[in-house]
Protein backbone atom coordinates (compact mmCIF):
# COMPACT_ATOMS: atom_id res chain seq x y z
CA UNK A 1 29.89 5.57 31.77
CA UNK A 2 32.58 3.09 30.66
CA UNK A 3 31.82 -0.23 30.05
CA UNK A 4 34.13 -2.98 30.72
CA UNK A 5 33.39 -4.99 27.22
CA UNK A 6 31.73 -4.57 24.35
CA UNK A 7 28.71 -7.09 25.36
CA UNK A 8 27.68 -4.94 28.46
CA UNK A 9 27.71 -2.27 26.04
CA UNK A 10 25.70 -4.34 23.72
CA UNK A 11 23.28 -5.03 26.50
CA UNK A 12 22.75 -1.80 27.81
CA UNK A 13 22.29 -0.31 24.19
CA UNK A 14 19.38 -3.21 24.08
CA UNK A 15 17.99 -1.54 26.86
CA UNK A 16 17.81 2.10 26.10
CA UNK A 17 16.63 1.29 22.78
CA UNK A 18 13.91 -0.98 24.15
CA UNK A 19 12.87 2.09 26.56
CA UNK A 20 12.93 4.48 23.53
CA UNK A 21 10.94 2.74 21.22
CA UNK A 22 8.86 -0.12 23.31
CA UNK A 23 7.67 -3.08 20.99
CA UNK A 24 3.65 -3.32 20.84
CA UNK A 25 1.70 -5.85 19.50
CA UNK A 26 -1.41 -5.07 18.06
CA UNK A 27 -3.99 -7.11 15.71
CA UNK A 28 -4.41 -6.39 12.05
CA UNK A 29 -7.94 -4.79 11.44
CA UNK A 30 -8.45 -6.65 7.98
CA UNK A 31 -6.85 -10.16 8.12
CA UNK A 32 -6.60 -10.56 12.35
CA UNK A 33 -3.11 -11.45 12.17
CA UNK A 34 -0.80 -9.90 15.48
CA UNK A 35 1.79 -7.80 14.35
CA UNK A 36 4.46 -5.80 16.06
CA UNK A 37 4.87 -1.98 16.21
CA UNK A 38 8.14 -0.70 17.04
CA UNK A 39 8.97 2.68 18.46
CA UNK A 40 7.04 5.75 19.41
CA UNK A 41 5.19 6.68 16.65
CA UNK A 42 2.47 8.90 16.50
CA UNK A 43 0.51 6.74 13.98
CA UNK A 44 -0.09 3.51 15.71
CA UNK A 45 -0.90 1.14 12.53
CA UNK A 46 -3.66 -1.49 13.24
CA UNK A 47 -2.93 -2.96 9.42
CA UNK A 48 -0.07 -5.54 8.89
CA UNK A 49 2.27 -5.39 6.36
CA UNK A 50 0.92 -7.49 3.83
CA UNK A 51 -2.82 -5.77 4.17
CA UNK A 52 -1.19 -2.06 3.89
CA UNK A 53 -0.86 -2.12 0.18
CA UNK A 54 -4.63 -3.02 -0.30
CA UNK A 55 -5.55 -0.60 2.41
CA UNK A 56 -3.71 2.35 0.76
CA UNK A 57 -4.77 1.37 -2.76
CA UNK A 58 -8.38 1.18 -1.22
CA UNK A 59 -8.30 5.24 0.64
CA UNK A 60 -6.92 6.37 -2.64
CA UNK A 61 -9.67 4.99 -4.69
CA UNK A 62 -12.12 6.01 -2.50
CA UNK A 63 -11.02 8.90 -1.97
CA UNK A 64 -11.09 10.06 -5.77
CA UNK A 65 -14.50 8.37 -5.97
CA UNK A 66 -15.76 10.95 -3.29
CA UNK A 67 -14.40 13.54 -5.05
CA UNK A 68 -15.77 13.05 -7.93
CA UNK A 69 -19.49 11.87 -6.45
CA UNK A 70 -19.25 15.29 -4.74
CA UNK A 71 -18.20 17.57 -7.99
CA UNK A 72 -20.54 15.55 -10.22
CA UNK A 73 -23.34 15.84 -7.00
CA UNK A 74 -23.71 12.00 -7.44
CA UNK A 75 -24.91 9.58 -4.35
CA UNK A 76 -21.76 7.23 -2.68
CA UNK A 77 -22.73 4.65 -0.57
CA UNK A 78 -19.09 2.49 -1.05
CA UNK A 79 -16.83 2.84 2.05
CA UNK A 80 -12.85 2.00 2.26
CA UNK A 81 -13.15 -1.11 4.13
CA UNK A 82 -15.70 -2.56 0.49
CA UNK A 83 -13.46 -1.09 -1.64
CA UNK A 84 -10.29 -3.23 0.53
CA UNK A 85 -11.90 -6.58 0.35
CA UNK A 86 -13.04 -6.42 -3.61
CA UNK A 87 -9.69 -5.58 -4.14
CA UNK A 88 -8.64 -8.99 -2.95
CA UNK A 89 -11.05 -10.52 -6.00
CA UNK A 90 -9.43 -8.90 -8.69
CA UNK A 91 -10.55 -7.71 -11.95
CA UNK A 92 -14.51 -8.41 -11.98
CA UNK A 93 -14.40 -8.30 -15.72
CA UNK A 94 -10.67 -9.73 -16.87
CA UNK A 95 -10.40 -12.35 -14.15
CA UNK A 96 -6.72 -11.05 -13.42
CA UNK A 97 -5.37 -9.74 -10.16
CA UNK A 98 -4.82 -6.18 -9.78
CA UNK A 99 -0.78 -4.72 -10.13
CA UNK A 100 0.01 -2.74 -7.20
CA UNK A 101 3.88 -2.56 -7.46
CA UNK A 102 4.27 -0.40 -10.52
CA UNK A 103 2.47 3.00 -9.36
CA UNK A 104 2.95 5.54 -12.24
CA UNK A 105 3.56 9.38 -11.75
CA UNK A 106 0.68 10.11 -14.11
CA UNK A 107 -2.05 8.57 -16.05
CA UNK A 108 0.57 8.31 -18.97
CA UNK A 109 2.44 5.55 -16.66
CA UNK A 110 -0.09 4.13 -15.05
CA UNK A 111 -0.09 0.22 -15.13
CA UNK A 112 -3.42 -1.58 -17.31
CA UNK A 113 -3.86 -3.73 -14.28
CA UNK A 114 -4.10 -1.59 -11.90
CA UNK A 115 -7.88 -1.09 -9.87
CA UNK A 116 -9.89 1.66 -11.17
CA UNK A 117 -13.70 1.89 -9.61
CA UNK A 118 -16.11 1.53 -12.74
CA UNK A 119 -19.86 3.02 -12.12
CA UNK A 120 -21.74 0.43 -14.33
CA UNK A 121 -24.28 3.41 -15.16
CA UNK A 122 -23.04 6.52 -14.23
CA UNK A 123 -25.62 8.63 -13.50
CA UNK A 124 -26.39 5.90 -10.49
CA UNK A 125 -22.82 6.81 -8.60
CA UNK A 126 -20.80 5.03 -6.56
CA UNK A 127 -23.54 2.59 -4.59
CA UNK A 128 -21.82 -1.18 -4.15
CA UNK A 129 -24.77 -2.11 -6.63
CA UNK A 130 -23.50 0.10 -9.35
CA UNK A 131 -20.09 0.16 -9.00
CA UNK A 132 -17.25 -2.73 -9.60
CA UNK A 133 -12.96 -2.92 -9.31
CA UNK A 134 -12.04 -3.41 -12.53
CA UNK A 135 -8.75 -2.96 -13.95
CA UNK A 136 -7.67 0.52 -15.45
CA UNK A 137 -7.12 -0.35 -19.02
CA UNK A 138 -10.77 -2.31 -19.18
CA UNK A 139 -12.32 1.05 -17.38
CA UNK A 140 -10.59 3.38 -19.86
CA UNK A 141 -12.15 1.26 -22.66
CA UNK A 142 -15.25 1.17 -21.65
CA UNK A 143 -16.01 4.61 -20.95
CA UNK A 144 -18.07 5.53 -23.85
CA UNK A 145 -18.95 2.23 -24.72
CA UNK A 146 -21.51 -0.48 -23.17
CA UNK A 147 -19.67 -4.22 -21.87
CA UNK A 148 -21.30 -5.63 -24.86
CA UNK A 149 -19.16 -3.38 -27.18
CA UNK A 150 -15.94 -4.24 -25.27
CA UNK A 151 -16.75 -7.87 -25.38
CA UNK A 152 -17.68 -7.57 -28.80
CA UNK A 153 -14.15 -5.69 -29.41
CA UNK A 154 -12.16 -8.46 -27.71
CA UNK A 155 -13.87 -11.17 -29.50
CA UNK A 156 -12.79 -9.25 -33.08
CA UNK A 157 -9.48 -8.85 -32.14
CA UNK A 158 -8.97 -12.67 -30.82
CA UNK A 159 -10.90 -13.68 -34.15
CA UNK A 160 -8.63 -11.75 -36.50
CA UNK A 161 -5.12 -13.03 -34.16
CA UNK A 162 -6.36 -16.65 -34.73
CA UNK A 163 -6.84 -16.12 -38.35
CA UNK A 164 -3.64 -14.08 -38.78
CA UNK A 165 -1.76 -17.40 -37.04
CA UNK A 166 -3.26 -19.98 -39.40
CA UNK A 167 -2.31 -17.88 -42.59
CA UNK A 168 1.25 -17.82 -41.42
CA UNK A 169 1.62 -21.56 -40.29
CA UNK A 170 0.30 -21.74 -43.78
CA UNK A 171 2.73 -19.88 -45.73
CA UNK A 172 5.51 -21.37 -43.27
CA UNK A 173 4.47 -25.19 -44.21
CA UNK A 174 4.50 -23.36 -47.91
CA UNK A 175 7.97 -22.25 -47.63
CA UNK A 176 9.19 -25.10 -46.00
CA UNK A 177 7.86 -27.63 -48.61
CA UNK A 178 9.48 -25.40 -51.38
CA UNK A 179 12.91 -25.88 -49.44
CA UNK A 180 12.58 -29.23 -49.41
């Protein structure tokens, strides 16, 4: 069919796109905001844009949670939609969000802030009592060790930075006395 100009083209394109992929609205399960979904898809997301990362990071942590609860024949009691909103909180033990954006291939690249779910005792499982979103690095330290021992760790290591500052800012004020 010719078209006389290019807006009735434009128009008409409008249209068959419109009947090929209809516009939806639906509401966000997690944060209630409306969103729009555009064309025929078989997976009709109820999650916005902004809640998806959280949401993914969530079924991938639980999912490897249930894993291992059922290969270690541990109890789980945690579900996606807990694991989603203690995301949001960030590191229980650091105080620092989570890093989402840098996803490595392996556990070689794998960011330090990135959520890992830590059993506080492990032979307990993964109940919401016993388990916490901490970051990966603090996990991976504590995993033969008690909090008290990373704690303890952390203190040493701020202790001995401190004291390595003041003995160079003394030797500096040295030097720069002996150059004057």
């Amino acid at each position: 069919m010719p078209y006389k100009n290019k807006e009735d083209y434009i128009k008409n394109y409008k249209q068959r796109s419109l009947r090929k992929n209809p516009i939806q609205t639906t509401t966000c399960t997690y944060c209630g905001i409306e969103h729009q979904i555009k064309g025929n898809t078989k997976r009709k997301s109820k999650i916005c844009s902004s809640c998806y990362p959280f949401h993914r990071r969530a079924v991938n942590l639980y999912s490897a949670a249930r894993y291992r609860a059922n290969k270690l024949n541990l109890p789980i009691d945690i579900s996606v939609d807990w694991v989603f909103w203690e995301l949001f909180k960030g590191c229980m033990m650091l105080g620092v969000p989570f890093e989402f954006n840098s996803i490595g291939k392996n556990i070689k690249h794998r960011h330090p802030l990135s959520p890992s779910l830590d059993r506080i005792v492990p032979e307990l499982g993964y109940t919401t009592q016993n388990t916490r979103v901490v970051c990966w690095w603090y996990n991976v330290t504590k995993q033969q060790y008690s909090d008290k021992d990373v704690y303890d760790l952390c203190k040493q290591l701020v202790n001995f930075s401190e004291m390595k500052l003041a003995h160079n800012a003394e030797n500096l004020t040295e030097t720069e006395m002996a150059i004057t």
